[in-house]
PDB file of N, CA and C in Angstrom:
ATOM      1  N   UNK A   1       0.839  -1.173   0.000  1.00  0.00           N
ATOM      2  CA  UNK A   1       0.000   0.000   0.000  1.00  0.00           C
ATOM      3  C   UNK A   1       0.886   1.240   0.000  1.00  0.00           C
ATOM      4  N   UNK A   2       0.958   2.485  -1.050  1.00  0.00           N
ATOM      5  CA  UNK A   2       1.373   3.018  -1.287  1.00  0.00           C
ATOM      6  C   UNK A   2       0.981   4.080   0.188  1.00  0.00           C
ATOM      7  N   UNK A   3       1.637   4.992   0.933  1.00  0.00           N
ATOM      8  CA  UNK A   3       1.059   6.347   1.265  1.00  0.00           C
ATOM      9  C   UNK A   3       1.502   7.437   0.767  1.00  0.00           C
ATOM     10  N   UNK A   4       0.384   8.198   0.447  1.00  0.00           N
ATOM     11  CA  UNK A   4       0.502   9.971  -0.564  1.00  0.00           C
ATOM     12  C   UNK A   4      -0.023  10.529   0.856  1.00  0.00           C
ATOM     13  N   UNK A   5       1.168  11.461  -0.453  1.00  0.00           N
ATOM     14  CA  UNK A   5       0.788  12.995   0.933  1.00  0.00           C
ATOM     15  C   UNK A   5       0.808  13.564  -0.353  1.00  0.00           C
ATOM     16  N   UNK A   6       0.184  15.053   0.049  1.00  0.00           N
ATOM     17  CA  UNK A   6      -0.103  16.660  -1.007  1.00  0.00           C
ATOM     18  C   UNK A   6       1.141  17.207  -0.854  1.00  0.00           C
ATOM     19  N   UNK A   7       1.825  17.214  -1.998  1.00  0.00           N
ATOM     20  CA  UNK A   7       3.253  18.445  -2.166  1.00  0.00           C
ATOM     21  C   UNK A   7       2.858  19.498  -2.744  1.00  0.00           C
ATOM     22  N   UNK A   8       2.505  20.819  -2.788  1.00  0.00           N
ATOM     23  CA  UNK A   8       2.600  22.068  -4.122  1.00  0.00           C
ATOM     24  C   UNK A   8       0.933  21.406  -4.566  1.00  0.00           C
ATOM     25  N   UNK A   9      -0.128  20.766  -3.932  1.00  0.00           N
ATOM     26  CA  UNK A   9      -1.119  20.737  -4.755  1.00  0.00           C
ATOM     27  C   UNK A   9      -1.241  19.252  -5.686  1.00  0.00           C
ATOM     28  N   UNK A  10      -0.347  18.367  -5.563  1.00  0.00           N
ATOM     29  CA  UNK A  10      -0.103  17.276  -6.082  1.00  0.00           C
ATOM     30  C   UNK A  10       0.354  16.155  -5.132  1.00  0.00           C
ATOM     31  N   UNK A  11      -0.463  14.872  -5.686  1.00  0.00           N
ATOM     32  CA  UNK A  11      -0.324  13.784  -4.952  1.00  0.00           C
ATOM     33  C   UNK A  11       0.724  12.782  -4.958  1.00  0.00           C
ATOM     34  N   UNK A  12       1.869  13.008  -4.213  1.00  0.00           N
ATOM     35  CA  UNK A  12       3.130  11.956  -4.066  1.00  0.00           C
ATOM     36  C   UNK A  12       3.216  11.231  -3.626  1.00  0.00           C
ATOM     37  N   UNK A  13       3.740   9.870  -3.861  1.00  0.00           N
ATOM     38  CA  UNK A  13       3.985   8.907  -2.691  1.00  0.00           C
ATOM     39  C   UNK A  13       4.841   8.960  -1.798  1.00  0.00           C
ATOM     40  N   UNK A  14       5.079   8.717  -0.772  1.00  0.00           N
ATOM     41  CA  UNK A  14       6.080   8.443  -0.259  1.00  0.00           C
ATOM     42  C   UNK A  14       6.227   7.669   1.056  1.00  0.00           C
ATOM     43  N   UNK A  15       7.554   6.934   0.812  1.00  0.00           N
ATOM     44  CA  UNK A  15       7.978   5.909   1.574  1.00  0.00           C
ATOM     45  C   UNK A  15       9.315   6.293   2.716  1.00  0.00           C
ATOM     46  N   UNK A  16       9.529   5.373   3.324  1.00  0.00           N
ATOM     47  CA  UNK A  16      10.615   5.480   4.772  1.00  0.00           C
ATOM     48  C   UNK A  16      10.426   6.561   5.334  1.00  0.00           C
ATOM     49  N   UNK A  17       9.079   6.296   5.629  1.00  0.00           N
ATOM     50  CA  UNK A  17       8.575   7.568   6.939  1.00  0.00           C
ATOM     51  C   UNK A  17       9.505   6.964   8.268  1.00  0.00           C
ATOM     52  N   UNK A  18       9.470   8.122   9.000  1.00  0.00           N
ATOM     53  CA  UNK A  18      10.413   8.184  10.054  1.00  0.00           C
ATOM     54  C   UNK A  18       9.549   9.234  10.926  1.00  0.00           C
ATOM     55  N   UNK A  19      10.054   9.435  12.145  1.00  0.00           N
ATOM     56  CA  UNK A  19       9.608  10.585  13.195  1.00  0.00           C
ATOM     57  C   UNK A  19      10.549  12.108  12.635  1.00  0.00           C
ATOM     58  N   UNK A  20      11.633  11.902  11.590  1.00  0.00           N
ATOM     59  CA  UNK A  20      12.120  13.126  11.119  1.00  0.00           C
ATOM     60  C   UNK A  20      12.345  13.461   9.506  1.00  0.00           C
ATOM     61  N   UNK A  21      11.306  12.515   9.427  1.00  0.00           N
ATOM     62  CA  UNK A  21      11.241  12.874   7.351  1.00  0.00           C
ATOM     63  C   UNK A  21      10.964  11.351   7.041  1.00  0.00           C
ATOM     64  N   UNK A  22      11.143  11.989   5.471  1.00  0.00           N
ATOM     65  CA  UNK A  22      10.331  10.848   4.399  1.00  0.00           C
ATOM     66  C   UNK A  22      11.308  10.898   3.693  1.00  0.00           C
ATOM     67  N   UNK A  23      11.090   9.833   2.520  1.00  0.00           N
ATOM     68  CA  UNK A  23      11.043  10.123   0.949  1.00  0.00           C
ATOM     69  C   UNK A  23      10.400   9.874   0.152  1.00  0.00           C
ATOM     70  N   UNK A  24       9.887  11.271  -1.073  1.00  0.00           N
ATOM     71  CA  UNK A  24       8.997  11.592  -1.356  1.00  0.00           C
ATOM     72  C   UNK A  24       9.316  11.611  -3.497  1.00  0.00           C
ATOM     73  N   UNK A  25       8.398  10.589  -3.883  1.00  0.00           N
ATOM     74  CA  UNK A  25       8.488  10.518  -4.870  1.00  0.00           C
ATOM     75  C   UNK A  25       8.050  11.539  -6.016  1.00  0.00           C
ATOM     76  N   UNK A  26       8.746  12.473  -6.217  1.00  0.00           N
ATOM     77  CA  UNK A  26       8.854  13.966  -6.867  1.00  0.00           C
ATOM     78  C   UNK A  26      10.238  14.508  -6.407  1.00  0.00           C
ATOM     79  N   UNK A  27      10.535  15.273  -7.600  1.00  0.00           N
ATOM     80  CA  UNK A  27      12.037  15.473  -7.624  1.00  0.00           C
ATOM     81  C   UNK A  27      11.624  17.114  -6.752  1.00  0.00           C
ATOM     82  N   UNK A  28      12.420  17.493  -6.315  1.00  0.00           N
ATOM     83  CA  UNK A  28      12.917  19.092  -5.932  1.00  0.00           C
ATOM     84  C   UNK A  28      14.170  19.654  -5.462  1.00  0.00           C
ATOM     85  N   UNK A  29      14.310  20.816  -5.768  1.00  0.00           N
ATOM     86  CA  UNK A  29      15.956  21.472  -5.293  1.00  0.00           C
ATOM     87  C   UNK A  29      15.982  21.172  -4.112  1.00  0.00           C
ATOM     88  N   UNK A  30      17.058  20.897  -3.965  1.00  0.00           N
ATOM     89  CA  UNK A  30      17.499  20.475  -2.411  1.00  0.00           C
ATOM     90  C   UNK A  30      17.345  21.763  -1.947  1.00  0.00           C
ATOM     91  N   UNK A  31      16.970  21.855  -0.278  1.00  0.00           N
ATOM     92  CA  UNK A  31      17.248  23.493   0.191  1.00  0.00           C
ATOM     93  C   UNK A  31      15.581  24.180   0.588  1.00  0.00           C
ATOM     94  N   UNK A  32      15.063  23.287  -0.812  1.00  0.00           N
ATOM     95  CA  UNK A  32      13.291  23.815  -0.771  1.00  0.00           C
ATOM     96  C   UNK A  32      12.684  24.041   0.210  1.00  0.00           C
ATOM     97  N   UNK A  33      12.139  24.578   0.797  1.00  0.00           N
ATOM     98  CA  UNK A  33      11.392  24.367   1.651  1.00  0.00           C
ATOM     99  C   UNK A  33       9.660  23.803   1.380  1.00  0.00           C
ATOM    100  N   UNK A  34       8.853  22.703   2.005  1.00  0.00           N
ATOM    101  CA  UNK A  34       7.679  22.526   1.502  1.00  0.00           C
ATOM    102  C   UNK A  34       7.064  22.239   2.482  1.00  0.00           C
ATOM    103  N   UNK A  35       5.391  22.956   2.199  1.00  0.00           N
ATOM    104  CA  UNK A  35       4.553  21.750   3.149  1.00  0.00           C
ATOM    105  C   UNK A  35       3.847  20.844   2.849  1.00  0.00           C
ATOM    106  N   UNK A  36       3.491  19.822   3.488  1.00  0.00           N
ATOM    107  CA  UNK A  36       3.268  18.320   3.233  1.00  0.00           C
ATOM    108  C   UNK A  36       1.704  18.344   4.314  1.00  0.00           C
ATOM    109  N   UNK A  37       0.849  17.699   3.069  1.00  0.00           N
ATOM    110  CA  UNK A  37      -0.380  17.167   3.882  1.00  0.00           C
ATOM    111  C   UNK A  37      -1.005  16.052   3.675  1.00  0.00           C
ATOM    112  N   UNK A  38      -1.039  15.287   4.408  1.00  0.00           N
ATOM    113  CA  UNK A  38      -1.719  14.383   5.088  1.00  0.00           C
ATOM    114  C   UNK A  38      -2.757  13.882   5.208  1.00  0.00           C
ATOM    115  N   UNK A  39      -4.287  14.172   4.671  1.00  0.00           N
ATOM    116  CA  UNK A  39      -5.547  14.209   5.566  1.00  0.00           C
ATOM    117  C   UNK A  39      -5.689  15.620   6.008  1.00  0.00           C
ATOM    118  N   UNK A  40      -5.984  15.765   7.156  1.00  0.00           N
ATOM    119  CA  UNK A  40      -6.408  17.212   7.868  1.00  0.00           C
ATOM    120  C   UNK A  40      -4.875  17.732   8.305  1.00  0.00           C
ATOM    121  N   UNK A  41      -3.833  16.982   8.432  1.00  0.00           N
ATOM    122  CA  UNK A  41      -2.515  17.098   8.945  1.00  0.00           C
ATOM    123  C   UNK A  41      -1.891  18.005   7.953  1.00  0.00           C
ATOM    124  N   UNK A  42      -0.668  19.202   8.630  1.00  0.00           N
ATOM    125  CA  UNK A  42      -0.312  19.710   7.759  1.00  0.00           C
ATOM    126  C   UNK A  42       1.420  19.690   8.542  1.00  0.00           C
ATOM    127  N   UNK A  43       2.331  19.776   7.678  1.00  0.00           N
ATOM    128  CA  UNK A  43       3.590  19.973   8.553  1.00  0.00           C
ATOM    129  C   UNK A  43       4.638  20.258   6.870  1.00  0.00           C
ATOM    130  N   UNK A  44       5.394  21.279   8.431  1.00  0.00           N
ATOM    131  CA  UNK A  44       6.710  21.639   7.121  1.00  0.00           C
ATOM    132  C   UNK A  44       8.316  20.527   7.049  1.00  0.00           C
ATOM    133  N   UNK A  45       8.852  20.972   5.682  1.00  0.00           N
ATOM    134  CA  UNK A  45       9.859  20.172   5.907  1.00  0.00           C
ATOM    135  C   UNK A  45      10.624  21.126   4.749  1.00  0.00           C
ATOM    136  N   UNK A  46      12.153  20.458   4.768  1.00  0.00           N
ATOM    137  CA  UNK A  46      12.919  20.622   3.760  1.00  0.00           C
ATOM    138  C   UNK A  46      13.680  19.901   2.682  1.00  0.00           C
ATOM    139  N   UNK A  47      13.890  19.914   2.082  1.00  0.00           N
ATOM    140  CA  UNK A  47      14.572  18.833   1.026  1.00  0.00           C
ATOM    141  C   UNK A  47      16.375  18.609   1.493  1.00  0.00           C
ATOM    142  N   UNK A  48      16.371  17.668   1.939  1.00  0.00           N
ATOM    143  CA  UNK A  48      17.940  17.546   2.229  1.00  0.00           C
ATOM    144  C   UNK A  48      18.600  16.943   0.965  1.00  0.00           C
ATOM    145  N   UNK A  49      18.142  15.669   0.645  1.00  0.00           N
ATOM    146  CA  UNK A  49      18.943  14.903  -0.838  1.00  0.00           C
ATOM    147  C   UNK A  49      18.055  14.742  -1.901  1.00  0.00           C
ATOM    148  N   UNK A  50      18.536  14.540  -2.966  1.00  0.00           N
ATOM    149  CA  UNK A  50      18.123  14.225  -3.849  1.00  0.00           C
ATOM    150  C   UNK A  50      18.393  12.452  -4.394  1.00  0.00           C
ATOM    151  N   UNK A  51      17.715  11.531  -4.876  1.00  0.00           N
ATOM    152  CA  UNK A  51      18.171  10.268  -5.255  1.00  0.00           C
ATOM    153  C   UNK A  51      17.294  10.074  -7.276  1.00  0.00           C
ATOM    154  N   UNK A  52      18.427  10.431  -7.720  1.00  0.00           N
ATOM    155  CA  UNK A  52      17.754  10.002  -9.319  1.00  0.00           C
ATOM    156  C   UNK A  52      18.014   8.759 -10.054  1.00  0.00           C
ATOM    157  N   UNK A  53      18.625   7.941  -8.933  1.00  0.00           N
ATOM    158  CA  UNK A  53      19.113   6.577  -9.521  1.00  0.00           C
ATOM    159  C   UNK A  53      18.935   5.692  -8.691  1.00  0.00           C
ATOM    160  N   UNK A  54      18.499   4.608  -8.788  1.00  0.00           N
ATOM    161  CA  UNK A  54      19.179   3.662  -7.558  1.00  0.00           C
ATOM    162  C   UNK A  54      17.987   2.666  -7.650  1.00  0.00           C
ATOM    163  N   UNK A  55      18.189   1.997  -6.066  1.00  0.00           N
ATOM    164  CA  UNK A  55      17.137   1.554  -5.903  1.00  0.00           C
ATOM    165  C   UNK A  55      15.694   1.818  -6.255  1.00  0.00           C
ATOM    166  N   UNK A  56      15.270   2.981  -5.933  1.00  0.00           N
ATOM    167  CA  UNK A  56      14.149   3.363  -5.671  1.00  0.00           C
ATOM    168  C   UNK A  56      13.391   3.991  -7.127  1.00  0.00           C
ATOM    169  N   UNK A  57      12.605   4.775  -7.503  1.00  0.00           N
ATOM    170  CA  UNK A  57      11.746   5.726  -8.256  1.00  0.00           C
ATOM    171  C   UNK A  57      12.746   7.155  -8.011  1.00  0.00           C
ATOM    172  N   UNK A  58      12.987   7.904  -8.686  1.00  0.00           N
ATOM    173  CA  UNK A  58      13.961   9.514  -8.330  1.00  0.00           C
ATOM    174  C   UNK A  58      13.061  10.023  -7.255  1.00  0.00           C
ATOM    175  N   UNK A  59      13.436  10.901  -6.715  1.00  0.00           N
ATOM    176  CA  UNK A  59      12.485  11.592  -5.478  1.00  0.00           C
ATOM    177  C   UNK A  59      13.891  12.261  -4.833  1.00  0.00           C
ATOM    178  N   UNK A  60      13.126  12.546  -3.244  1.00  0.00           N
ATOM    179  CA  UNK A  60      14.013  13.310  -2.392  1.00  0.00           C
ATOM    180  C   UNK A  60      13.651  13.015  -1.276  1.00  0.00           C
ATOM    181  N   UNK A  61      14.338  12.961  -0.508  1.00  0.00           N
ATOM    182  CA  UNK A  61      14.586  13.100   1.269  1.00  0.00           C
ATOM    183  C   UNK A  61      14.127  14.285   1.768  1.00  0.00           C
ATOM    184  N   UNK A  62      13.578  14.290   2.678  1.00  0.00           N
ATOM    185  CA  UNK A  62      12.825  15.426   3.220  1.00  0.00           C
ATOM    186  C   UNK A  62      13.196  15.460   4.694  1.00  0.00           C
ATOM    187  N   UNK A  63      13.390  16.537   5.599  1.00  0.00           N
ATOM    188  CA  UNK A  63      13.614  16.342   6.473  1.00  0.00           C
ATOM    189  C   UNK A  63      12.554  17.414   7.346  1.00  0.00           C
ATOM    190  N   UNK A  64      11.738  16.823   8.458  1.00  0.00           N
ATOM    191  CA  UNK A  64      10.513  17.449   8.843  1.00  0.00           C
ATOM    192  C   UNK A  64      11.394  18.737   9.822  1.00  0.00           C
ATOM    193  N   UNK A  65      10.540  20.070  10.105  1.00  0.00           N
ATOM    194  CA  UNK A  65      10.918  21.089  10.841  1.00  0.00           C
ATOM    195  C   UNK A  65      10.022  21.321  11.785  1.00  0.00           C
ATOM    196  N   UNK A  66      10.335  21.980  12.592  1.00  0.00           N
ATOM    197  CA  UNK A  66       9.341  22.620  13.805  1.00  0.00           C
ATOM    198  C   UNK A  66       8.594  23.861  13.159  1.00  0.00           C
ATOM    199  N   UNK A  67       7.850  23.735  13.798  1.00  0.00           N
ATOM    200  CA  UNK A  67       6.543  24.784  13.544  1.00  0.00           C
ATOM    201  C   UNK A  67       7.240  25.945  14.152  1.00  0.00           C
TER     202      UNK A  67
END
């Protein structure tokens, strides 16, 4: 079972949730800042890496921030 969250208005998947980020299948500049929703949940984060090869689908690492 896939889980999406809302990036920019668009529905991403993303996998290796953690208590301090994801990764989120959609590419972005590292540095970005975004918010991510959930359901009724809303929370910010930033883009730490980028991955365009590998294992996985390309995407990015996100790392969650304090309100």
């Amino acid at each position: 079972m896939d889980l999406r969250v809302e990036v920019a208005g668009r529905e991403v998947v993303a996998d290796d949730v953690s208590a301090t980020g994801m990764f989120l299948g959609v590419v972005l500049p590292v540095g970005d800042e975004i918010e991510l929703r959930l359901g009724e949940t809303r929370c910010r984060a930033v883009v730490v890496h980028r991955d365009e090869g590998g294992a996985r689908p390309p995407g990015v690492g996100v790392a969650f921030t304090r309100p």
